[in-house]
N, C-alpha and C. Protein backbone atom coordinates (compact mmCIF):
# COMPACT_ATOMS: atom_id res chain seq x y z
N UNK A 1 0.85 -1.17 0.00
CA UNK A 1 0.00 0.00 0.00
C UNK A 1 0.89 1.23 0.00
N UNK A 2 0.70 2.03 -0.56
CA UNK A 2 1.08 3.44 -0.85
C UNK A 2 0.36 4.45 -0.13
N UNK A 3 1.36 5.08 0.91
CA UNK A 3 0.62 6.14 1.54
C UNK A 3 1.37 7.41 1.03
N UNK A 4 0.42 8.50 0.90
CA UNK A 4 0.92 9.64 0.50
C UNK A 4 0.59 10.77 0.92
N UNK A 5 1.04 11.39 1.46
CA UNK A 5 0.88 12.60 1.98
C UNK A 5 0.38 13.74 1.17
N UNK A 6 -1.02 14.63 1.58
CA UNK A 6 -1.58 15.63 0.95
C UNK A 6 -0.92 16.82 1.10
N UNK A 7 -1.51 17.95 0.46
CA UNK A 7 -0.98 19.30 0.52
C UNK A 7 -1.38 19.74 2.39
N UNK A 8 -2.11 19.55 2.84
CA UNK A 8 -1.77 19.08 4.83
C UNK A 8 -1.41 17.93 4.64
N UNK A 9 0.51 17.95 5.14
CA UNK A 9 0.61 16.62 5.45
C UNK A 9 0.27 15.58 5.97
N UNK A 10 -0.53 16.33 7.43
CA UNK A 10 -1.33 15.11 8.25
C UNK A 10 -2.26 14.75 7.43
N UNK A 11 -3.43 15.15 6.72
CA UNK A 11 -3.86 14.16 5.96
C UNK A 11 -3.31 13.27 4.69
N UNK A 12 -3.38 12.14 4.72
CA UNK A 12 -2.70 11.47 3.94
C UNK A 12 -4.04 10.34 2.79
N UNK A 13 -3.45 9.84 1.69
CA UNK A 13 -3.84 9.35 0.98
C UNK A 13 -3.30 8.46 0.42
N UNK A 14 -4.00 6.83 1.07
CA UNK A 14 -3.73 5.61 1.13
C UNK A 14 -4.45 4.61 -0.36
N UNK A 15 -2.99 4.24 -1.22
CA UNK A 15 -3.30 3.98 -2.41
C UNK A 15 -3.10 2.36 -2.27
N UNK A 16 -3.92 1.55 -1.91
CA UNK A 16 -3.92 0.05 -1.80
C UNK A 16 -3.66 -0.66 -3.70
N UNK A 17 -2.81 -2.25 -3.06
CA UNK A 17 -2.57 -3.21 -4.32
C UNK A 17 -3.97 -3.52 -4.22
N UNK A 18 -4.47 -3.54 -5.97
CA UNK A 18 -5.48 -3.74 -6.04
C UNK A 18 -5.31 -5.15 -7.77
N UNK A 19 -5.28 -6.27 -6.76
CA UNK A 19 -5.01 -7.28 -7.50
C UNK A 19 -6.72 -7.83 -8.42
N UNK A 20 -6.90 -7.95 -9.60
CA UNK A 20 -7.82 -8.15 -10.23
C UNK A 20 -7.48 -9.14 -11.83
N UNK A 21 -8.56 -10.05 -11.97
CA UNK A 21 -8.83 -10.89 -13.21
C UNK A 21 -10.17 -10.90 -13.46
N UNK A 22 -10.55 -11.75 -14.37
CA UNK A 22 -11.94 -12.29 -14.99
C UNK A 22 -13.12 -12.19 -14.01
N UNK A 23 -12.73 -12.74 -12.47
CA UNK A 23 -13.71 -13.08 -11.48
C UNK A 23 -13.69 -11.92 -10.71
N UNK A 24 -12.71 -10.33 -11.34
CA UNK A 24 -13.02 -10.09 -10.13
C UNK A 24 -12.02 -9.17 -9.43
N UNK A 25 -11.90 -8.65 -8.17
CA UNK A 25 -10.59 -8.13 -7.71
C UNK A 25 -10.73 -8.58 -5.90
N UNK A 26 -9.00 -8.53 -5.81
CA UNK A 26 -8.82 -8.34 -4.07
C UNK A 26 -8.09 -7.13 -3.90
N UNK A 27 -8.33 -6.62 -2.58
CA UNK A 27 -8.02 -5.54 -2.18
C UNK A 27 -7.77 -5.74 -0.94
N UNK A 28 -6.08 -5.43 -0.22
CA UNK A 28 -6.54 -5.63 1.23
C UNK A 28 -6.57 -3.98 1.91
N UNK A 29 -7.61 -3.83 2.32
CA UNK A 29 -8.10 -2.38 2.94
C UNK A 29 -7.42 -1.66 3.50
N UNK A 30 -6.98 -2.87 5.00
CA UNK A 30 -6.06 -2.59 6.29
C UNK A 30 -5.18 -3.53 6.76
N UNK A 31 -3.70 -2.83 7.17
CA UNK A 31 -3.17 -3.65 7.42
C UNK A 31 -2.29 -2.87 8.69
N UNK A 32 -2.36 -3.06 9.92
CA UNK A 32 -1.90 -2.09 10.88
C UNK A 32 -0.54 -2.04 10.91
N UNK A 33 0.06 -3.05 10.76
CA UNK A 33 1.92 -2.78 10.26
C UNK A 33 2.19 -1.43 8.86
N UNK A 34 1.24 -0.95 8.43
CA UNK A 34 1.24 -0.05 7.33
C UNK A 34 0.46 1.23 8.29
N UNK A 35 -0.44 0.99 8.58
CA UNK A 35 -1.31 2.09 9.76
C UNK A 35 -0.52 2.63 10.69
N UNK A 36 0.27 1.64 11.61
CA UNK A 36 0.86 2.33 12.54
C UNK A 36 2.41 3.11 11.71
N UNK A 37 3.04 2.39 10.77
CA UNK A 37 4.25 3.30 10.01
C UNK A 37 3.96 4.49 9.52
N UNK A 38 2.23 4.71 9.34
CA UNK A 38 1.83 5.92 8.43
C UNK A 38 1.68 6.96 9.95
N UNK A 39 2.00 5.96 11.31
CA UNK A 39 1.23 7.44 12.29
C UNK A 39 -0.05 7.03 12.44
N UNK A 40 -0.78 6.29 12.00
CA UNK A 40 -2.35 6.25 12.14
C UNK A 40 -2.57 5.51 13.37
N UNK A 41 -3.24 5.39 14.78
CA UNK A 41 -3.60 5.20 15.42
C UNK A 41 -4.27 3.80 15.36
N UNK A 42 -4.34 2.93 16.04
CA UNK A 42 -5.34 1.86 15.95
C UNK A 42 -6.90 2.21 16.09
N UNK A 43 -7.91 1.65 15.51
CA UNK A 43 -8.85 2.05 14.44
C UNK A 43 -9.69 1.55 15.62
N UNK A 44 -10.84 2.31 15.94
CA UNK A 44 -11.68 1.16 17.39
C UNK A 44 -12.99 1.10 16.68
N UNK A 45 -13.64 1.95 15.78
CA UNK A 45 -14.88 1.85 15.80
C UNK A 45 -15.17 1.98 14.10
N UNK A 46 -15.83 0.88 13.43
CA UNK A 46 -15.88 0.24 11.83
C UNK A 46 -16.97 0.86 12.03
N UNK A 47 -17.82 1.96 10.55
CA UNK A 47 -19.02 2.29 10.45
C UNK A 47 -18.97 1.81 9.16
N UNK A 48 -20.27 1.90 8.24
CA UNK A 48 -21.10 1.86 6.97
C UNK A 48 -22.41 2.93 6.91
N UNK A 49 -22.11 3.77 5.81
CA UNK A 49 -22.90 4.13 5.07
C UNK A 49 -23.43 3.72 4.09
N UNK A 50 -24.92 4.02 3.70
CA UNK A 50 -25.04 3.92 2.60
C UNK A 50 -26.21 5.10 1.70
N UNK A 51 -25.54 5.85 0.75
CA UNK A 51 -26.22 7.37 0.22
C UNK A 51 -26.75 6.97 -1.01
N UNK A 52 -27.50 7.82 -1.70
CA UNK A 52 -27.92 8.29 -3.59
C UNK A 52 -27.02 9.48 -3.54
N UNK A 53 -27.08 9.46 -4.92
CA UNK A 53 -26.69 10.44 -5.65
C UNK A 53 -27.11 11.76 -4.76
N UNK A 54 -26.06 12.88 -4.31
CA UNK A 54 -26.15 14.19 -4.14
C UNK A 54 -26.36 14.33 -2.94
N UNK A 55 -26.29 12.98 -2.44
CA UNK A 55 -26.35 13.57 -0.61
C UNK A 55 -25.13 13.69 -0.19
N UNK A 56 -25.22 14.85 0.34
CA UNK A 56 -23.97 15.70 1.30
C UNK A 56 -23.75 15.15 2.63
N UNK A 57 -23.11 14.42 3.25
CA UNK A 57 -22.65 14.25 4.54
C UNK A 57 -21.47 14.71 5.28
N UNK A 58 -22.04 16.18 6.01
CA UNK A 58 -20.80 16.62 6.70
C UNK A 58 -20.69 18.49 6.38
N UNK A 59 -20.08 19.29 7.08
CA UNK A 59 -19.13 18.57 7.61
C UNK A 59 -18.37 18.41 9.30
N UNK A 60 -18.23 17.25 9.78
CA UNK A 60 -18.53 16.76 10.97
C UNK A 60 -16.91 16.58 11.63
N UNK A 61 -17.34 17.18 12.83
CA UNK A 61 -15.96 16.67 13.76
C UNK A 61 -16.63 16.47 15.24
N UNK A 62 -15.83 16.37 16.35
CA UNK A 62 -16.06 16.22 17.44
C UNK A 62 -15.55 16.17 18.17
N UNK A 63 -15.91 17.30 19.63
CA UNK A 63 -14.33 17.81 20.47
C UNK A 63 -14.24 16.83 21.45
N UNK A 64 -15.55 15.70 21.97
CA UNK A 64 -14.75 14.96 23.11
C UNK A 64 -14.72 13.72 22.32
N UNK A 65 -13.53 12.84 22.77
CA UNK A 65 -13.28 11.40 22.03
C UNK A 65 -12.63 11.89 20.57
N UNK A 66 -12.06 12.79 19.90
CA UNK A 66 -12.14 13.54 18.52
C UNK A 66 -11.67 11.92 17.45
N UNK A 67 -12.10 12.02 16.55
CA UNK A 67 -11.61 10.78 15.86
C UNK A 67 -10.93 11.57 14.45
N UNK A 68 -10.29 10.07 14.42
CA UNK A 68 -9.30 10.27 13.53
C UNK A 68 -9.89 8.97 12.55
N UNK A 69 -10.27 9.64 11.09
CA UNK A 69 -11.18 8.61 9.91
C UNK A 69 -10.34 7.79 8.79
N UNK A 70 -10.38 6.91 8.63
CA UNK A 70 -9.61 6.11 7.86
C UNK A 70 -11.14 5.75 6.82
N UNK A 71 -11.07 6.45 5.57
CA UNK A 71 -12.47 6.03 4.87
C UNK A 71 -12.40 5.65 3.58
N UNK A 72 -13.33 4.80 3.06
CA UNK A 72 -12.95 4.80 1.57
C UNK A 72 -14.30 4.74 1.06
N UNK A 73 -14.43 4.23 -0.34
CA UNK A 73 -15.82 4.10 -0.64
C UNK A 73 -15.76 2.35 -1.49
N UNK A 74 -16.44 1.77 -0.54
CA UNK A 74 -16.58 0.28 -1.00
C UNK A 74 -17.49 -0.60 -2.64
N UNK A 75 -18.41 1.43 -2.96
CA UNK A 75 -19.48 0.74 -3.40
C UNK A 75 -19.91 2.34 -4.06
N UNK A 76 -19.96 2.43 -5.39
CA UNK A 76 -20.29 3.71 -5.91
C UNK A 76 -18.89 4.93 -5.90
N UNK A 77 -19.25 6.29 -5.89
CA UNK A 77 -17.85 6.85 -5.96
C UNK A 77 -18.50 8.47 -5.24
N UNK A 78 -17.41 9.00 -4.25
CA UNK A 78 -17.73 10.34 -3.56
C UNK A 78 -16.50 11.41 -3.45
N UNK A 79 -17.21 12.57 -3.14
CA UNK A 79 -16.21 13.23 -3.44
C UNK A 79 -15.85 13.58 -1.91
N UNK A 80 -14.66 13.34 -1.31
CA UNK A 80 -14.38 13.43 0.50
C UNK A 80 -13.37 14.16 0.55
N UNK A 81 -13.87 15.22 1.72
CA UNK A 81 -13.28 16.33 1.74
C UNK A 81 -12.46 16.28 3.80
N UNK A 82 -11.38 16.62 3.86
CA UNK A 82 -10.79 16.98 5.37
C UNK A 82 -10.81 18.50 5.53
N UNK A 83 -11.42 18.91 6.37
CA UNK A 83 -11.02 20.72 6.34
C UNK A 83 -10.64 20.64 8.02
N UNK A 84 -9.39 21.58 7.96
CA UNK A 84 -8.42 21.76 9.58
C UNK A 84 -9.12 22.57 9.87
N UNK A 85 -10.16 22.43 11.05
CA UNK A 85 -11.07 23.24 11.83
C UNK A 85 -10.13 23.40 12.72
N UNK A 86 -8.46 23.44 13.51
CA UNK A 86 -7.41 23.20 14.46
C UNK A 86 -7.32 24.15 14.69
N UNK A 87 -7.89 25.33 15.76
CA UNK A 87 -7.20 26.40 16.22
C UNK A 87 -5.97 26.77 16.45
N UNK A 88 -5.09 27.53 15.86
CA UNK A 88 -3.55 27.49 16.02
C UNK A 88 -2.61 26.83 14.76
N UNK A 89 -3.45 25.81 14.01
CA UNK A 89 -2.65 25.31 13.45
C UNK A 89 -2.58 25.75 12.13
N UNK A 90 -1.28 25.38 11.30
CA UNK A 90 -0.73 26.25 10.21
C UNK A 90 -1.81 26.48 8.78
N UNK A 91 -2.67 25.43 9.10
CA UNK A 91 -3.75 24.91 8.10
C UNK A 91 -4.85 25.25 7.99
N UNK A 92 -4.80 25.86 9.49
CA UNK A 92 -6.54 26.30 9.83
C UNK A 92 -7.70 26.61 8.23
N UNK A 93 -8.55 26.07 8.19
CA UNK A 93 -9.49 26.64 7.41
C UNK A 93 -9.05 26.26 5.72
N UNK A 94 -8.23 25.43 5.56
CA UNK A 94 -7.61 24.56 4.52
C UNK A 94 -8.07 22.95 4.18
N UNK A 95 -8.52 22.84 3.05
CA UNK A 95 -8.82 21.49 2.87
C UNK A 95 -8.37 20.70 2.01
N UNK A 96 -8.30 19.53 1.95
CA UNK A 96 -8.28 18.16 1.35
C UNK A 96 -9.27 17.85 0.22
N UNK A 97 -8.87 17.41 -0.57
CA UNK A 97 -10.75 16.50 -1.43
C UNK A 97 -10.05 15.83 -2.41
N UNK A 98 -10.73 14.67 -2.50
CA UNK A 98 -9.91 13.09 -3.01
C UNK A 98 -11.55 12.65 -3.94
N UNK A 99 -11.53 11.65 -4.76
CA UNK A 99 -12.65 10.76 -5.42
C UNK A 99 -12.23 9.86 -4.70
N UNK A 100 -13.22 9.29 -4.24
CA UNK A 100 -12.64 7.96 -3.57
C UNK A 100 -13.89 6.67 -3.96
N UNK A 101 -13.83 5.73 -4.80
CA UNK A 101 -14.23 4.83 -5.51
C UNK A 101 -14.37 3.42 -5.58
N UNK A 102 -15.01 2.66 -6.14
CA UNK A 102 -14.57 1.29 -5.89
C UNK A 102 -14.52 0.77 -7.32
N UNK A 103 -13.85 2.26 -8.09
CA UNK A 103 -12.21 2.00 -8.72
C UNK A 103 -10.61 1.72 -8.27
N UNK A 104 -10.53 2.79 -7.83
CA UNK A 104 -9.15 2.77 -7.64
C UNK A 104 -9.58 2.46 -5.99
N UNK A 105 -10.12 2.28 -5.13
CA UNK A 105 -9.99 1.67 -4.14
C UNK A 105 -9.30 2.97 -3.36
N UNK A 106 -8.86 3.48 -3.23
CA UNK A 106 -8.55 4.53 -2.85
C UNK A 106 -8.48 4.73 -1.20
N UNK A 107 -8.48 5.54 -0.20
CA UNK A 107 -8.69 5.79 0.78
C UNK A 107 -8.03 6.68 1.30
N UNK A 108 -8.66 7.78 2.42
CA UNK A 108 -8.58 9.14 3.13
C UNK A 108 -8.39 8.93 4.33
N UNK A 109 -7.18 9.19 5.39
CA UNK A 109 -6.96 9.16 6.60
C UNK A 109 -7.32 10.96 6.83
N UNK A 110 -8.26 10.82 7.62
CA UNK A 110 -9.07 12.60 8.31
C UNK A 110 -8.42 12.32 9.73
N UNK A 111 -7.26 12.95 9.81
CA UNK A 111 -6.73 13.15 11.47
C UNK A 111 -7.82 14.00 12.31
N UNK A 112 -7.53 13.59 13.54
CA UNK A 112 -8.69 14.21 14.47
C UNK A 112 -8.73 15.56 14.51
N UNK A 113 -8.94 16.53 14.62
CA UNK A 113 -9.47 18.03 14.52
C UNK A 113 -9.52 18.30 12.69
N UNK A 114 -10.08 17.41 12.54
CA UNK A 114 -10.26 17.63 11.08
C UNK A 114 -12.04 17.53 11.30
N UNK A 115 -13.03 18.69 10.09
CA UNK A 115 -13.96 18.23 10.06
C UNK A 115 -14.12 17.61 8.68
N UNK A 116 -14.80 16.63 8.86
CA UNK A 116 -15.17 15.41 7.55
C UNK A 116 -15.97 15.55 6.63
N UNK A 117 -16.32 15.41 5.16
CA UNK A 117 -17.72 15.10 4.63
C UNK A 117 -17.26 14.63 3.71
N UNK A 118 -18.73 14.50 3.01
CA UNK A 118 -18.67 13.52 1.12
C UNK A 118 -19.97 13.81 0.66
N UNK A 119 -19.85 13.97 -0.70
CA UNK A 119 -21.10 14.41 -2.00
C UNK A 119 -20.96 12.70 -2.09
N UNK A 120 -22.28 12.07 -2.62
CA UNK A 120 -22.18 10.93 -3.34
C UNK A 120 -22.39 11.20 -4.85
N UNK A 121 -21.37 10.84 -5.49
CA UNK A 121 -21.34 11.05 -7.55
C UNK A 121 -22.07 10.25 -7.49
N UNK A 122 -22.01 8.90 -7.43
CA UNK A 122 -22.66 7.64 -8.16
C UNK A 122 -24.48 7.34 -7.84
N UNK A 123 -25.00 6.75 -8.23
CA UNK A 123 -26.48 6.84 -8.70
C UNK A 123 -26.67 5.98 -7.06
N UNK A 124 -25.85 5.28 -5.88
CA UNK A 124 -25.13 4.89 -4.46
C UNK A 124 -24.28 4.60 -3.72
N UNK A 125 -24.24 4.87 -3.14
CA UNK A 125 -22.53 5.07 -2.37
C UNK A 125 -22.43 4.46 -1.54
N UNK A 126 -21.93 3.58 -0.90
CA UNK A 126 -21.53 2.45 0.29
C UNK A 126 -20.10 3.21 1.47
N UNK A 127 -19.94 3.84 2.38
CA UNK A 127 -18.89 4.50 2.71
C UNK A 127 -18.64 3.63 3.79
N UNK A 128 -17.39 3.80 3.99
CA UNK A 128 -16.96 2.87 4.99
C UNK A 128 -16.01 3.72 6.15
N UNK A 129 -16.33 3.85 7.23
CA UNK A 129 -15.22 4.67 8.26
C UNK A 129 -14.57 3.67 9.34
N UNK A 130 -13.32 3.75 9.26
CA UNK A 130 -13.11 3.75 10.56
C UNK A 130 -11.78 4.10 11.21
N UNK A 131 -12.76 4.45 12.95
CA UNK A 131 -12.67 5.94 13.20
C UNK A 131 -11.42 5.53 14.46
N UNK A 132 -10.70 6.04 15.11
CA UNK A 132 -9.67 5.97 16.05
C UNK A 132 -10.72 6.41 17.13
N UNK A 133 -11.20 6.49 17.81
CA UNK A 133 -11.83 7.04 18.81
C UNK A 133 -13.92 6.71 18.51
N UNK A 134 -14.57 6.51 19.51
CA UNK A 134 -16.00 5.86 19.54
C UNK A 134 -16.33 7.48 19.16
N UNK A 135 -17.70 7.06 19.07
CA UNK A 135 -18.89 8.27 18.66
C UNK A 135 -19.26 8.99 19.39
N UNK A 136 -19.21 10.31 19.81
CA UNK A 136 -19.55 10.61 20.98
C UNK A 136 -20.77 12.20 20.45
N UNK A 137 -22.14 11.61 20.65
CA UNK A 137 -22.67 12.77 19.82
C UNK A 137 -23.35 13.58 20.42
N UNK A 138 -23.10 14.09 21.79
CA UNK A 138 -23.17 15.05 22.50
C UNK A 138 -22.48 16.17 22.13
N UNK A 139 -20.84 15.80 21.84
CA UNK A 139 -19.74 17.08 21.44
C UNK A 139 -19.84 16.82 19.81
N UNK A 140 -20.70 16.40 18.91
CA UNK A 140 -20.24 16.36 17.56
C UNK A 140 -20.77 18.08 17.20
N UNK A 141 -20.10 19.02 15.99
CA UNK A 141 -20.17 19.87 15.47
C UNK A 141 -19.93 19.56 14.02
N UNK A 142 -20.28 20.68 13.50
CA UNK A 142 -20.18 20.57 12.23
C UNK A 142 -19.81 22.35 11.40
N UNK A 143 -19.25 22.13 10.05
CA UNK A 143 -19.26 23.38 9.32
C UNK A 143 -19.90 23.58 8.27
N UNK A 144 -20.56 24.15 7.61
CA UNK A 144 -21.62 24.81 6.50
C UNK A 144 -20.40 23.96 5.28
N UNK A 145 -20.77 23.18 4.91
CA UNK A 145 -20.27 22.47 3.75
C UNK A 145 -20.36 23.53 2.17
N UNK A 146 -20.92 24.55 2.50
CA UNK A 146 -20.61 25.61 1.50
C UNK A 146 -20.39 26.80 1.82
N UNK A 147 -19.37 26.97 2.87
CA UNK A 147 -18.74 27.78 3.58
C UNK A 147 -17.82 29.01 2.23
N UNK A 148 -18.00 30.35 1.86
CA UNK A 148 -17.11 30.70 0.94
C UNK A 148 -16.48 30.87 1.28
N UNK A 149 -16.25 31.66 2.32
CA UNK A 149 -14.99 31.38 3.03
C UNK A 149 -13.59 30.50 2.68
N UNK A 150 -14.25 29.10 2.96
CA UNK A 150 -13.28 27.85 3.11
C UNK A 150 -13.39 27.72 1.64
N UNK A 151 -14.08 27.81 0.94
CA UNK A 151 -14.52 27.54 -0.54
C UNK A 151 -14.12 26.27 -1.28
N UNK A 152 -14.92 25.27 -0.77
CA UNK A 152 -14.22 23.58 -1.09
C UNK A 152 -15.21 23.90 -2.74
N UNK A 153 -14.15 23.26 -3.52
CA UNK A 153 -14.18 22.95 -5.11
C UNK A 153 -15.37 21.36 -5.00
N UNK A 154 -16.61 21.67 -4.91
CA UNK A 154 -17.51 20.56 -5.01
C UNK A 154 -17.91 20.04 -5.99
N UNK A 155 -17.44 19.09 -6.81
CA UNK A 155 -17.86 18.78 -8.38
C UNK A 155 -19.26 18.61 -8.65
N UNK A 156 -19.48 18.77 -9.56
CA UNK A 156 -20.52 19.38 -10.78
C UNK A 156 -21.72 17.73 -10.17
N UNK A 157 -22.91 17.89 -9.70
CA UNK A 157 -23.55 16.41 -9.51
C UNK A 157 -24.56 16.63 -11.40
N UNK A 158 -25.10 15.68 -11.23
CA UNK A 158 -25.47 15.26 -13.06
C UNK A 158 -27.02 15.99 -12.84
N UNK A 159 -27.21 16.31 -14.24
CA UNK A 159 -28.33 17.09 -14.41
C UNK A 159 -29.39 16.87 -13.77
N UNK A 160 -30.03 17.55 -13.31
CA UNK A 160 -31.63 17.48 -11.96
C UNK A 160 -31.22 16.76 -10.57
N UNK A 161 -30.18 16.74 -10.39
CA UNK A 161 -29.34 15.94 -9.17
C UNK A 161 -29.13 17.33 -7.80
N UNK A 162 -29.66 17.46 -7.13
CA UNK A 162 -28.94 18.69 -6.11
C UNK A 162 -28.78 18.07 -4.79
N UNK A 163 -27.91 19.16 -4.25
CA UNK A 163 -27.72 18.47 -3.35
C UNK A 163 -28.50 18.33 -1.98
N UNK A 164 -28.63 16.57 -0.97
CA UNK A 164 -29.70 17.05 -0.18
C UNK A 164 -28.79 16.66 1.14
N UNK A 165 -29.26 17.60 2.47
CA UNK A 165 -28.48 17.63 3.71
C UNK A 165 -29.40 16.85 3.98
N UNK A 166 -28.86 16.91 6.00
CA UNK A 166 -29.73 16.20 6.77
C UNK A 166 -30.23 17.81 7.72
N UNK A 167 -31.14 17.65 8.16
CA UNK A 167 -31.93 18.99 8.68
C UNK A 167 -30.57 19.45 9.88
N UNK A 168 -30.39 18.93 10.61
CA UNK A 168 -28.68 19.22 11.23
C UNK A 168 -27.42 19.62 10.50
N UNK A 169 -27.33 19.26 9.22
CA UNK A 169 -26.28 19.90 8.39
C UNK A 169 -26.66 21.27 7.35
N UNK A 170 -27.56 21.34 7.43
CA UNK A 170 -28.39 22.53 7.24
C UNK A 170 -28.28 23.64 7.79
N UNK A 171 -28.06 23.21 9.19
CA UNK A 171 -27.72 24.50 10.16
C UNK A 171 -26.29 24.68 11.00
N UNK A 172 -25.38 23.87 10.00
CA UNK A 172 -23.82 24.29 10.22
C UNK A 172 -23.55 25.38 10.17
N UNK A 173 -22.97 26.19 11.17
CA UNK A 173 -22.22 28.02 11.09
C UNK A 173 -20.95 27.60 9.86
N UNK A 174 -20.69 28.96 9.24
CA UNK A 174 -19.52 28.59 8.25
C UNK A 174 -18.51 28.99 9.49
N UNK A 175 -17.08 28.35 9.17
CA UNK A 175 -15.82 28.47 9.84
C UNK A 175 -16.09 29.84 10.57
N UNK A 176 -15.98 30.76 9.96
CA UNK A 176 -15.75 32.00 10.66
C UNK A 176 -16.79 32.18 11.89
N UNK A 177 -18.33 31.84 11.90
CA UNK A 177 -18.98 31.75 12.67
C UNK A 177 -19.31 31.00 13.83
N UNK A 178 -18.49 29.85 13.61
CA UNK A 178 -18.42 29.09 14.13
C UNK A 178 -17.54 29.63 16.22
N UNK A 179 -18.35 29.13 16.94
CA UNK A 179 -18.02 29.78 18.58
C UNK A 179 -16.46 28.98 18.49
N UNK A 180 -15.26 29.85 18.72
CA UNK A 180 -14.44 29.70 19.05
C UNK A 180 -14.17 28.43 20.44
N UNK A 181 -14.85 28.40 21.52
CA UNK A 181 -14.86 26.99 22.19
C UNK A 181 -15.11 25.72 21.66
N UNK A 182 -15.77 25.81 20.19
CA UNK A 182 -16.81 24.66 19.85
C UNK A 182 -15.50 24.22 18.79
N UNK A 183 -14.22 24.78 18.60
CA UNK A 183 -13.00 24.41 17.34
C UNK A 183 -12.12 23.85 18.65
N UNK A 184 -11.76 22.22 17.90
CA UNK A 184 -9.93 21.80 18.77
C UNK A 184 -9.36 22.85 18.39
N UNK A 185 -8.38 22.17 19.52
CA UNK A 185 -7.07 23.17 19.20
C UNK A 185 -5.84 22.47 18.68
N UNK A 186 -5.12 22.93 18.14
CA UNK A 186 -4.13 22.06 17.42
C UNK A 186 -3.61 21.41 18.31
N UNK A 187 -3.49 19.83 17.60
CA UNK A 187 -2.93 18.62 17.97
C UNK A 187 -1.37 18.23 18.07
């Protein structure tokens, strides 16, 4: 596996052997002798999603337990974005955004004071997380996923396709609005 470091180094982008013939392909996802060399934390809590086309999820962090996302997309293709919500840190208000597919198999390590999301491209999306730290959704927050501010480059979804939140991501403050107690602080 090929790990590679983004324009924020802490987020990184994990390019797995993706062995395939006639019947088919293998892929091995995770392998913690590669996780722990990359810095990545041991992984405690495996989630699944599953979206349509144009749903927005995110974008999400969380100050107690903060997790750190190891994600890919098992099933359809999304567009996943890391933005450094890190008070103090060199990155603040800087993001990440990868296709992540079940083409290239692909996968996004979101270090903790990172907030998270994903557009689903494909007509369904199967997402897979997992997170260094449990769920804790008392302290979860979130940022206006169309923040201009932060101004994440969101690709084009296909004609009559828009995009739909969840009534909670709807009412994300953009970065700047966001209460200064409610942002980590750099890690």
């Amino acid at each position: 596996m090929q790990v590679i470091p983004q324009c924020i180094p802490e987020v990184l982008l994990l390019q797995p052997k993706v062995f395939g013939d006639e019947r088919g392909f293998f892929v091995e996802t995770a392998r913690q002798s590669v996780l722990n060399d990359a810095g990545i934390p041991p992984l405690l809590q495996h989630n699944q999603s599953r979206s349509r086309c144009g749903v927005l999820r995110g974008l999400h962090y969380q100050l107690v337990q903060p997790q750190g996302k190891l994600v890919r997309c098992s099933q359809g293709s999304v567009f996943d974005v890391a933005l450094d919500v890190r008070q103090g840190s060199p990155s603040f208000g800087q993001w990440v955004g990868a296709i992540l597919d079940d083409v290239n198999h692909h996968q996004l390590w979101v270090p903790p004071g990172f907030a998270h999301g994903f557009m689903v491209l494909s007509a369904v999306a199967d997402f897979c997380y997992l997170c260094s730290d449990y769920y804790h959704p008392p302290s979860e927050q979130g940022i206006a996923w169309d923040d201009p501010a932060v101004g994440i480059s969101w690709p084009q979804l296909p004609a009559g396709v828009t995009v739909q939140l969840s009534t909670k991501d709807r009412s994300n403050p953009s970065l700047q609005l966001q209460d200064p107690s409610l942002l980590p602080a750099s890690f």
